[in-house]
N, C-alpha and C. Protein backbone atom coordinates (compact mmCIF):
# COMPACT_ATOMS: atom_id res chain seq x y z
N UNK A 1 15.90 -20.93 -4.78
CA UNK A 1 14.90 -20.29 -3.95
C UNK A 1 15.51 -20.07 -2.56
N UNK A 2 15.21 -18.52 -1.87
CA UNK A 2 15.72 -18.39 -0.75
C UNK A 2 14.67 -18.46 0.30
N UNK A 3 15.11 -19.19 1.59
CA UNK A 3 14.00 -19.52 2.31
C UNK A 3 13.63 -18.24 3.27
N UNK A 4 12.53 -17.97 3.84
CA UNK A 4 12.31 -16.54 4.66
C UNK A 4 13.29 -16.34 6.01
N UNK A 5 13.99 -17.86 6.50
CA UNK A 5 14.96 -17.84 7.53
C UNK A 5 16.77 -17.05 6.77
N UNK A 6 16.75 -17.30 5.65
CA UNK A 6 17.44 -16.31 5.12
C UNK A 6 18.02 -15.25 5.12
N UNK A 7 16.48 -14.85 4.11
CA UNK A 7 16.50 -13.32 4.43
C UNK A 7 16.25 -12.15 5.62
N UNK A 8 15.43 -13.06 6.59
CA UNK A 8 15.74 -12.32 7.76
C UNK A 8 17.19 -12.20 8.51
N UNK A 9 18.21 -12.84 7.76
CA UNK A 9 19.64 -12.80 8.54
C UNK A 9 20.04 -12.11 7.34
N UNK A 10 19.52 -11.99 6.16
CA UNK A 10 20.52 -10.53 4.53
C UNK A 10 19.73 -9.27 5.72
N UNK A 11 18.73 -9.01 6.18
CA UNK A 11 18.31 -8.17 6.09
C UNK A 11 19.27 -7.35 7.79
N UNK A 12 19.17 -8.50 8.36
CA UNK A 12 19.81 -8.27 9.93
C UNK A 12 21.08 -7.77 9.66
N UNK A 13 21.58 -8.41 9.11
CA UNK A 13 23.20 -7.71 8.59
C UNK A 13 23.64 -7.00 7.69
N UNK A 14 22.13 -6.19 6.76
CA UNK A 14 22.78 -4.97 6.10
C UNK A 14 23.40 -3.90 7.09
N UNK A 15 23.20 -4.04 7.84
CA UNK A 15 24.39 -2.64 9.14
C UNK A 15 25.53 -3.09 8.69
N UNK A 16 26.25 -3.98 8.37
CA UNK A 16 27.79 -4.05 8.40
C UNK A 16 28.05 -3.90 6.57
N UNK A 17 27.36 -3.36 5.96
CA UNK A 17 27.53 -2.36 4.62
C UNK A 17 28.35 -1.36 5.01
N UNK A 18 28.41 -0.75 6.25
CA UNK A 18 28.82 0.79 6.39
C UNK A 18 30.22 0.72 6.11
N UNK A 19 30.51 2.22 5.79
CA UNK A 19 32.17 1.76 5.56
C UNK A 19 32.32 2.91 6.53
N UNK A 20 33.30 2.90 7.37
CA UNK A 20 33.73 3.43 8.56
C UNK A 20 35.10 4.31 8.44
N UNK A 21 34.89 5.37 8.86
CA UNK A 21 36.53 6.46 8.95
C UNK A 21 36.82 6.17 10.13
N UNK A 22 38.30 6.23 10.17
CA UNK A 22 39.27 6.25 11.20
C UNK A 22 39.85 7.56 11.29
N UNK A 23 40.61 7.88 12.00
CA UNK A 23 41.58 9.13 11.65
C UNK A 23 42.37 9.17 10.76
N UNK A 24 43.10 7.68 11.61
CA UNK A 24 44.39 7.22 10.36
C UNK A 24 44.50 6.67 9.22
N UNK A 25 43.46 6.18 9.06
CA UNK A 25 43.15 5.32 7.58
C UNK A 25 41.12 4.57 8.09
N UNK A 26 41.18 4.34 6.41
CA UNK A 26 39.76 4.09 5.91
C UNK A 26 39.44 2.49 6.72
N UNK A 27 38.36 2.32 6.90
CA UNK A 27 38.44 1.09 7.00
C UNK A 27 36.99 0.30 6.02
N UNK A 28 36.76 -0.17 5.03
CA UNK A 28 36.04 -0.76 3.85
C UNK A 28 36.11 -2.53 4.48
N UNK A 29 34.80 -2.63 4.86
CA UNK A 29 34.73 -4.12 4.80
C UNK A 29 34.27 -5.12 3.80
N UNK A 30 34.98 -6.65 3.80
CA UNK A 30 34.89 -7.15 2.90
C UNK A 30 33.30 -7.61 2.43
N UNK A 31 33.45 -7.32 1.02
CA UNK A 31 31.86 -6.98 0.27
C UNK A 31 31.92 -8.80 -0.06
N UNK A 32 30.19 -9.11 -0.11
CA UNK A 32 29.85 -10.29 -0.72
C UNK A 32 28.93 -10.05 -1.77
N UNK A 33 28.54 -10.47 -3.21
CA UNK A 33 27.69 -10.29 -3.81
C UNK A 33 26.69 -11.43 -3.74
N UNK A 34 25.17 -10.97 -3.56
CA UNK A 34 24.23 -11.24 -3.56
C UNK A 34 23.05 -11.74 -4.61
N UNK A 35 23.41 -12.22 -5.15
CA UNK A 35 22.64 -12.39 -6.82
C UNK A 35 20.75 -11.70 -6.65
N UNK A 36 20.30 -11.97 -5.67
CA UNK A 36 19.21 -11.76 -5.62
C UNK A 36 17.97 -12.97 -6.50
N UNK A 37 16.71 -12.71 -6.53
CA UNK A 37 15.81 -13.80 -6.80
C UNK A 37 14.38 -13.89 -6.55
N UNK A 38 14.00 -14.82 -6.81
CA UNK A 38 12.59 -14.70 -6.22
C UNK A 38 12.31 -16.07 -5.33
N UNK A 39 11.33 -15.71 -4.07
CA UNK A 39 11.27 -16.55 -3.00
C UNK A 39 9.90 -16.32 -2.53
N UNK A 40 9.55 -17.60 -1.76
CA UNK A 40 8.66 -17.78 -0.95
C UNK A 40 8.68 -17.20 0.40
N UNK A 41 8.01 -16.12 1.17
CA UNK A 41 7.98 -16.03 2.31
C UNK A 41 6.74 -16.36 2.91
N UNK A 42 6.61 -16.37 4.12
CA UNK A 42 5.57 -16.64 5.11
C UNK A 42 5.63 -17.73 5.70
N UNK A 43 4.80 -18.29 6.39
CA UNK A 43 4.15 -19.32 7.19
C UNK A 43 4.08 -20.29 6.45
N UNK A 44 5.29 -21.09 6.25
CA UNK A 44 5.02 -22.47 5.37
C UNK A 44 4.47 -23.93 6.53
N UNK A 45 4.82 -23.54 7.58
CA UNK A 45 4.37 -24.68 8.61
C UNK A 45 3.37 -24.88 9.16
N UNK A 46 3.00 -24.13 10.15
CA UNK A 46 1.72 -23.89 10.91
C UNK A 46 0.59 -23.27 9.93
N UNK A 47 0.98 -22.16 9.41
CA UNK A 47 -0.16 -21.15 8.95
C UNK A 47 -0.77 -20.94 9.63
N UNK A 48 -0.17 -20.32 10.72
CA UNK A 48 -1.11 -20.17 12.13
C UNK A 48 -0.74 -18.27 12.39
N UNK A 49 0.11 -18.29 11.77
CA UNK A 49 0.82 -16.96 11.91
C UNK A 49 0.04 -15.90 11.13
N UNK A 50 -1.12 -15.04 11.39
CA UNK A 50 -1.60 -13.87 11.01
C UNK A 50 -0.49 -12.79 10.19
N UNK A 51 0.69 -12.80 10.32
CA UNK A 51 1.31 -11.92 9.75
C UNK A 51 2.26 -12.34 8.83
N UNK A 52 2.24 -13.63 8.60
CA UNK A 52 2.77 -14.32 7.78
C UNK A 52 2.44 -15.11 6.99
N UNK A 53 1.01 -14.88 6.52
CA UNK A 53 0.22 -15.37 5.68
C UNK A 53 -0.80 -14.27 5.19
N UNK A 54 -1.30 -15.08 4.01
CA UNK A 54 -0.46 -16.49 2.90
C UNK A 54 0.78 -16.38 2.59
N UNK A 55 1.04 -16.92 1.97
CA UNK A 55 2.69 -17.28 1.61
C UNK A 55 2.46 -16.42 0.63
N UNK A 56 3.52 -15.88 -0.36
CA UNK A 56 3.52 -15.09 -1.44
C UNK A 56 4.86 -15.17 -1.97
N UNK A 57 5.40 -14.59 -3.05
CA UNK A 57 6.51 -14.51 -3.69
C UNK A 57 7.22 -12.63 -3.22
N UNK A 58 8.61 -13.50 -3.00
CA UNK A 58 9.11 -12.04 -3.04
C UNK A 58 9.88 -11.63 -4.08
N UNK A 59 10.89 -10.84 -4.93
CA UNK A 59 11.74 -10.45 -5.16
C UNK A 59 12.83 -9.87 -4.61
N UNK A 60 13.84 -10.18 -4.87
CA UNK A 60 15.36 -9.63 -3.91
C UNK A 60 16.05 -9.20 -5.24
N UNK A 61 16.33 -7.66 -5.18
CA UNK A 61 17.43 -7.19 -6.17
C UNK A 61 18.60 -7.93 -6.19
N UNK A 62 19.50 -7.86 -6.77
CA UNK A 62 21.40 -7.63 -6.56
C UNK A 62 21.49 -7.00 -5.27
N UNK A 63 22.53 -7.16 -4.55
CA UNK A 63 23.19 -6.30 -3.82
C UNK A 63 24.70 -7.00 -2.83
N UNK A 64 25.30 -5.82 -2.48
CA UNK A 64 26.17 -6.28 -1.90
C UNK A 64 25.81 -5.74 -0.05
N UNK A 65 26.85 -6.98 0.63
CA UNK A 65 26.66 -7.39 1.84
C UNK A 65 28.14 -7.44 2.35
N UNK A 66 28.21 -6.49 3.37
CA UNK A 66 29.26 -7.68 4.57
C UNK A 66 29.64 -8.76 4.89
N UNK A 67 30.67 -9.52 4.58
CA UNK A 67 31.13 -10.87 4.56
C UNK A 67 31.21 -11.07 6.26
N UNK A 68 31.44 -10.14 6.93
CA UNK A 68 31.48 -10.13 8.45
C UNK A 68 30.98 -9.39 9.16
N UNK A 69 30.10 -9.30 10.30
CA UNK A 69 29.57 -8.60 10.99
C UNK A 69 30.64 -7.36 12.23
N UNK A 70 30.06 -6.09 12.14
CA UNK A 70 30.55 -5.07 12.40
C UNK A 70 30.88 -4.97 13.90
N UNK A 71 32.43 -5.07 13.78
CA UNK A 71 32.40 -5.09 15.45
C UNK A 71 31.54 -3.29 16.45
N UNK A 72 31.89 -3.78 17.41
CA UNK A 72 31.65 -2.97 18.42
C UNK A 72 33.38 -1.47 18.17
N UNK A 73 34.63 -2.39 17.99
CA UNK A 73 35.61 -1.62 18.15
C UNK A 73 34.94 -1.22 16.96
N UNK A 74 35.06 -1.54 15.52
CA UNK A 74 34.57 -0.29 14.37
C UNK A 74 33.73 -0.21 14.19
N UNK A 75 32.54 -0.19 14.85
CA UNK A 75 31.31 0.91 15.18
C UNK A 75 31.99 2.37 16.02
N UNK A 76 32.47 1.99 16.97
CA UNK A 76 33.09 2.86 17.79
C UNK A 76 33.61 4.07 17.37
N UNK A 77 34.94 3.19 16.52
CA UNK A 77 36.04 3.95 15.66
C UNK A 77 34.85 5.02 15.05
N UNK A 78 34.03 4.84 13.96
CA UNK A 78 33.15 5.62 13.43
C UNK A 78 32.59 6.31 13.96
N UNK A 79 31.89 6.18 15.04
CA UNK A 79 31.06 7.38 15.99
C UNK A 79 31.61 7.97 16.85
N UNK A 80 32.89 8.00 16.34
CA UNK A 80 33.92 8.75 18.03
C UNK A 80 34.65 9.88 16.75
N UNK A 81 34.76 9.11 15.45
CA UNK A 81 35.15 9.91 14.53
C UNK A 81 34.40 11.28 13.83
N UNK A 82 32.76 10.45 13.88
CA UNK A 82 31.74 11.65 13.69
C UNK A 82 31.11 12.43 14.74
N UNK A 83 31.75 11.92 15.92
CA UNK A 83 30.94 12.77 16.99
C UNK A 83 28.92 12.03 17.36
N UNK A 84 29.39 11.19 17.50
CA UNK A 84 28.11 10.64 17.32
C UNK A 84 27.67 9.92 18.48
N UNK A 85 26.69 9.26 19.36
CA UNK A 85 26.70 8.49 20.63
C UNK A 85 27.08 7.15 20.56
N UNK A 86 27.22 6.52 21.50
CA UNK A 86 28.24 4.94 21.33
C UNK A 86 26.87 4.27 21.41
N UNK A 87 26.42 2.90 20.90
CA UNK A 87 25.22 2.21 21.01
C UNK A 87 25.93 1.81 22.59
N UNK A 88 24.79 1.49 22.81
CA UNK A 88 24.89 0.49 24.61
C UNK A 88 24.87 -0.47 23.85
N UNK A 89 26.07 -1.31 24.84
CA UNK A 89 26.62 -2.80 24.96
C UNK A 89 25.36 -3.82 25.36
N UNK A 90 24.80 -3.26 26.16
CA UNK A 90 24.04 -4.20 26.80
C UNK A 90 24.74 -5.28 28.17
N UNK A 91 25.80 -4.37 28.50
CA UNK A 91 26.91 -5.19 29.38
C UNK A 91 27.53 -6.29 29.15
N UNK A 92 27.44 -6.71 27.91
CA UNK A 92 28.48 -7.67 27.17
C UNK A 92 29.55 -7.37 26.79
N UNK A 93 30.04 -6.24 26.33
CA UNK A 93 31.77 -5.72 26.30
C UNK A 93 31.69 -5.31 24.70
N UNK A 94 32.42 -4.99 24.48
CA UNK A 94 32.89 -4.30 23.01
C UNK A 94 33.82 -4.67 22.27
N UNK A 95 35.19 -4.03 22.00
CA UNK A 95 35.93 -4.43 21.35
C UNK A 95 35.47 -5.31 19.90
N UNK A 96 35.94 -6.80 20.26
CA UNK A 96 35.77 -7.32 18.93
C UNK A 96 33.80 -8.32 18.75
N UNK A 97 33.55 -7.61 19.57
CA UNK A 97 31.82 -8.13 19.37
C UNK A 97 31.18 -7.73 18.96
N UNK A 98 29.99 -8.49 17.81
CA UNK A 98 29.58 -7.70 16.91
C UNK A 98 28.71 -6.43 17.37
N UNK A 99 28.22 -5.60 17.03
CA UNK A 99 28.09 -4.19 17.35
C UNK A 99 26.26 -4.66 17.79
N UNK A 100 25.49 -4.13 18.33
CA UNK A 100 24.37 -4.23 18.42
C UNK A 100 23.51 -2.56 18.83
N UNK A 101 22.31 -2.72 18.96
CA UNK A 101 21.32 -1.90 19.00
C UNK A 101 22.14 -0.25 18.13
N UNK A 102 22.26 -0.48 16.87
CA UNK A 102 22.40 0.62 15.69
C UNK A 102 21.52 -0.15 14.78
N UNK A 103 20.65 1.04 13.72
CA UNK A 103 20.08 1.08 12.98
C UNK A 103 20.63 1.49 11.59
C-alpha cells in the first residue's frame, strides 16, 4: 500500500519524464518502473481536512518515472532548443538545480 505522502512526490516529479534535445546529442533520462496499486488517500489523522475526506481507495496504473529530477541546465538545453521561454529561477541559480515552476 502506497501512502498519499507518496504519491504526491510520483505525481510532483512526473516533469522529469521529458526527454530533452540538444543540438549535439539526445539526452533520455534514467527511467524507474513503477508497479502501480491500490491505496488509501486522504485524511488519515485529523479528518479535519474538507478536501481530504473520507479516505477512499485509489488506483495507480504502471508507469515509468525519472530516477532523477530535471535540472535547470536540461530544462534549458530543451527550451533554447525549441525556442521556448526559460522558467524563472526564482533567484536561486540554475545550472545543476532541479528545474522549477514548468508544467
Amino acid at each position: 500500500m502506497i501512502r498519499a505522502v507518496s504519491l504526491i512526490f510520483l505525481i510532483s516529479s512526473i516533469t522529469s519524464c521529458i526527454v530533452f534535445k540538444k543540438s549535439t546529442k539526445s539526452y533520455s533520462p534514467e527511467m524507474v518502473f513503477v508497479p502501480g496499486g491500490t491505496f488509501v488517500v486522504g485524511d488519515i489523522f485529523e479528518e479535519t481536512d474538507s478536501d481530504a475526506t473520507p479516505t477512499h481507495e485509489m488506483k495507480l496504473s504502471p508507469f515509468y518515472i525519472g530516477k532523477y529530477e530535471v535540472t535547470f541546465g536540461q530544462f534549458d538545453a530543451f527550451a533554447l532548443e525549441d525556442k521556448i521561454p526559460l522558467p524563472d529561477d526564482e533567484g536561486l541559480g540554475r545550472g545543476d538545480r532541479a528545474v522549477v515552476n514548468v508544467t
